[in-house]
Protein backbone atom coordinates (compact mmCIF):
# COMPACT_ATOMS: atom_id res chain seq x y z
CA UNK A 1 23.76 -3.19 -6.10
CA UNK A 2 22.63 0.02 -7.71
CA UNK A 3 20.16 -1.60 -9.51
CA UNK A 4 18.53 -3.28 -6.53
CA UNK A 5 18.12 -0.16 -4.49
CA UNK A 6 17.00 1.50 -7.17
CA UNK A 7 14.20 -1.10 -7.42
CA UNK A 8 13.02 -1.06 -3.91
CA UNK A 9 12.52 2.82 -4.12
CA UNK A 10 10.92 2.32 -7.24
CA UNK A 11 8.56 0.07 -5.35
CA UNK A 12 8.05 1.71 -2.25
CA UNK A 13 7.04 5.14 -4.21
CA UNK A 14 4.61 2.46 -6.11
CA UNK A 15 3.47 0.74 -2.58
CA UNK A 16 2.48 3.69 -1.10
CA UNK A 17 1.17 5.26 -3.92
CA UNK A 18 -1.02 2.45 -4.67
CA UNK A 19 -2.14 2.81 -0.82
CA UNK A 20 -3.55 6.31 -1.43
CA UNK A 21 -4.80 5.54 -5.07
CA UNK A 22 -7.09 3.29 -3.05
CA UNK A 23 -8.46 5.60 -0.36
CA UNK A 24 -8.49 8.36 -2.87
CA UNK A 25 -10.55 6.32 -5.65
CA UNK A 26 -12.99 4.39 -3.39
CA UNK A 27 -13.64 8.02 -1.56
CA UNK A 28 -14.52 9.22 -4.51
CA UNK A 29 -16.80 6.80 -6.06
CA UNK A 30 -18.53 6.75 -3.19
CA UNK A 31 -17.72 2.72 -2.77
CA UNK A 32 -18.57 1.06 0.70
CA UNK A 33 -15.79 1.48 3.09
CA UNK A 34 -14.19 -1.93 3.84
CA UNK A 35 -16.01 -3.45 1.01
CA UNK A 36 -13.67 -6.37 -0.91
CA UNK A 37 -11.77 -4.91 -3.62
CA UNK A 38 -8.08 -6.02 -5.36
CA UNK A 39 -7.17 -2.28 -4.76
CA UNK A 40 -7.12 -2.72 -0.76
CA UNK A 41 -3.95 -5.14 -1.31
CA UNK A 42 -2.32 -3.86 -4.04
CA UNK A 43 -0.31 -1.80 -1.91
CA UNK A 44 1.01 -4.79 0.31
CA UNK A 45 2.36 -7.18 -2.66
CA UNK A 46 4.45 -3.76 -4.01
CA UNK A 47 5.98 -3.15 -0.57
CA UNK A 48 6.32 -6.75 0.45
CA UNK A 49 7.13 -8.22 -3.03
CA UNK A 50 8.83 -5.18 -4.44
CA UNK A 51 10.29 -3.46 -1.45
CA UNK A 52 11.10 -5.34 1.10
CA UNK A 53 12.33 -8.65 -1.17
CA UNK A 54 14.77 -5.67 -3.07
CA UNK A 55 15.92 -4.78 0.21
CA UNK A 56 16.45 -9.27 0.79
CA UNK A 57 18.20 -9.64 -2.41
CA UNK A 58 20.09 -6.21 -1.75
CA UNK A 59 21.52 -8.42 1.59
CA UNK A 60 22.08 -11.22 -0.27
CA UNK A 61 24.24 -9.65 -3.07
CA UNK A 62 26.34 -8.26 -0.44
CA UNK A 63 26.82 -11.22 1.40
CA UNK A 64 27.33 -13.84 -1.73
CA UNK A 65 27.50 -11.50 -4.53
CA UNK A 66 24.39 -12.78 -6.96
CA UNK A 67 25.77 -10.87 -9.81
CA UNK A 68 28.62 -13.01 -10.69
CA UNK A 69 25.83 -15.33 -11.70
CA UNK A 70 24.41 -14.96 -15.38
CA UNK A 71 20.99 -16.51 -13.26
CA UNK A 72 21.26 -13.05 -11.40
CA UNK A 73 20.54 -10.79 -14.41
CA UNK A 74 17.75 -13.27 -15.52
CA UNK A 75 15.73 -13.11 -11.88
CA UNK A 76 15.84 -9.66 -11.93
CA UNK A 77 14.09 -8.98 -14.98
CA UNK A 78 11.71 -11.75 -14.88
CA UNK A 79 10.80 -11.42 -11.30
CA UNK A 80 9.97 -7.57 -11.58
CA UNK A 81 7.99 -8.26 -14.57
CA UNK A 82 5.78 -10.68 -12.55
CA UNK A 83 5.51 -8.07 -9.80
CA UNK A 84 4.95 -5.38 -11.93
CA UNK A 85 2.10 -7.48 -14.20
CA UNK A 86 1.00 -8.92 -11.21
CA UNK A 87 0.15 -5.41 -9.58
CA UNK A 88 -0.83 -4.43 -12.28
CA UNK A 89 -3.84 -6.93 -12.60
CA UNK A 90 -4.75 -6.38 -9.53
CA UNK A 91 -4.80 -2.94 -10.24
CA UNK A 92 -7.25 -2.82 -13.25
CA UNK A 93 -9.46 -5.82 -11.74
CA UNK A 94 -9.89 -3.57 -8.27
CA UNK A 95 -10.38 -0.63 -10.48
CA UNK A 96 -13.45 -2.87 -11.86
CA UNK A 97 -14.88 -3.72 -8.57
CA UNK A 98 -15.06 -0.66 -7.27
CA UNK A 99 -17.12 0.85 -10.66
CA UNK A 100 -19.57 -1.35 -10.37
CA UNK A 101 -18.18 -2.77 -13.66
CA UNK A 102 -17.45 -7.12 -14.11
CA UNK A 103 -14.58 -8.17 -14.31
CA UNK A 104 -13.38 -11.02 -16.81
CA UNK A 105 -11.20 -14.37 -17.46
CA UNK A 106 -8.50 -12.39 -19.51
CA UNK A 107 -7.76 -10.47 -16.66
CA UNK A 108 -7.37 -13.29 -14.10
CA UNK A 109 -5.75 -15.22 -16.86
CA UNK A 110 -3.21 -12.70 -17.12
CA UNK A 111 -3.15 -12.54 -12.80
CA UNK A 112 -2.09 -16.01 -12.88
CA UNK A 113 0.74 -15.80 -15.79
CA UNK A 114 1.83 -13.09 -13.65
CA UNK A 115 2.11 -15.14 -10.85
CA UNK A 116 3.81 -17.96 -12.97
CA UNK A 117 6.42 -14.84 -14.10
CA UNK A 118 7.49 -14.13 -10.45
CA UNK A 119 7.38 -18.21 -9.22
CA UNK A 120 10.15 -18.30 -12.20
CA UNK A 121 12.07 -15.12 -11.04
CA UNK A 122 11.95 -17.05 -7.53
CA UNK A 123 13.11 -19.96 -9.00
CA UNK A 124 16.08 -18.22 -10.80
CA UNK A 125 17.11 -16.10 -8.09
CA UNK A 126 17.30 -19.37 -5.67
CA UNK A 127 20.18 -20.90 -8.55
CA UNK A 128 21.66 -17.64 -8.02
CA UNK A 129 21.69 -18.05 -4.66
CA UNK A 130 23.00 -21.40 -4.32
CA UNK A 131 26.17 -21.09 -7.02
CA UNK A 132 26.74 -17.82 -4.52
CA UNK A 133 26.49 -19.49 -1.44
CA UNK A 134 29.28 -22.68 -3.42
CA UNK A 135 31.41 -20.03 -4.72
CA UNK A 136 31.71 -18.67 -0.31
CA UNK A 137 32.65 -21.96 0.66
CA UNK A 138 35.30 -22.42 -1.85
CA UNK A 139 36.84 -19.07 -0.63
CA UNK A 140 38.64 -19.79 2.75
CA UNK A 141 37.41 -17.71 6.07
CA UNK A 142 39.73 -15.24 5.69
CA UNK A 143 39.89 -14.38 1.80
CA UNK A 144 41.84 -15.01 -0.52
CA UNK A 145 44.52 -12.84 1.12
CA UNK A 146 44.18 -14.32 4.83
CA UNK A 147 47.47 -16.36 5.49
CA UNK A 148 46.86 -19.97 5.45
CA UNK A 149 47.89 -22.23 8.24
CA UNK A 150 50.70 -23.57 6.66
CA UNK A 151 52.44 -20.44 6.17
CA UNK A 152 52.03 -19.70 10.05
C-alpha cells in the first residue's frame, strides 16, 4: 500500500507541475493564449491517470488486497510506464507546438505504444482484481475467525 501512495504523490507533484510548466512555457514564448497544444492536457492524464487511479487502486488493495496476486506487481510497473511514456510524449510533442517546431511519426508512434503500455497495465490490474474479488467470496462474512452457524 506504500507503494501506491507513494505513486499518487509522485503524480500529483508531476500533475501540477506539468500545469505550471505549461503556463510558465507558453508565457514565455510568447505562444497564443488558448491556442491547441499537448502541454494544455498533460496535466489532466497525470492527475487523472496517475493520481486519482493510485488513489482507486489504493481502495481496491484495501478492500480485496491486489497484492496477493503475482498480476498485481506486473500492473503496477507496466501501467506507470505507459503513464509515464505516455506523458511524456505528450510532453515533448506540446513542447514542439508551442516552438513553432513540427512534430513527427516517431513521436506519435511512441504516443500510441504508450497507450498500448497502460491498456495492458489495465488489463492486468482487472485479473488482479477479479482473483481478489474470488479469493473475498471464498472467505465467509465474518473472517476466518467469525463463528460459523453451526457452532452457534
Amino acid at each position: 500500500m506504500n507503494r501506491l501512495f507513494t505513486a499518487a504523490v509522485v503524480y500529483l507533484v508531476l500533475g501540477l507541475g506539468s500545469g505550471l510548466f505549461y503556463r510558465e512555457f507558453t508565457k514565455a514564448n510568447d505562444f497564443v493564449e488558448g491556442g491547441a497544444t499537448q502541454l494544455s492536457v498533460v496535466h489532466t492524464h497525470l492527475l487523472t491517470l496517475g493520481f486519482l487511479a493510485m488513489l482507486i487502486v489504493l481502495a481496491l488493495e484495501k478492500a480485496f488486497t491486489l497484492s496477493a496476486s503475482p498480476l498485481f506487481g506486473w500492473f503496477f510497473w507496466v501501467y506507470n510506464a505507459g503513464v509515464l511514456l505516455t506523458s511524456a510524449m505528450m510532453v515533448w510533442h506540446g513542447s514542439l507546438t508551442v516552438l513553432g517546431q513540427e512534430s513527427n511519426a516517431a513521436i506519435a508512434g511512441v504516443a500510441g505504444l504508450g497507450h498500448i503500455v497502460v491498456t495492458a497495465g489495465l488489463v492486468l490490474l482487472m485479473m488482479a482484481l477479479r482473483k481478489g474479488i474470488v479469493a473475498a467470496k471464498a472467505v465467509p462474512a465474518g473472517g476466518a475467525d467469525a463463528p460459523s452457524e453451526a457452532s452457534v
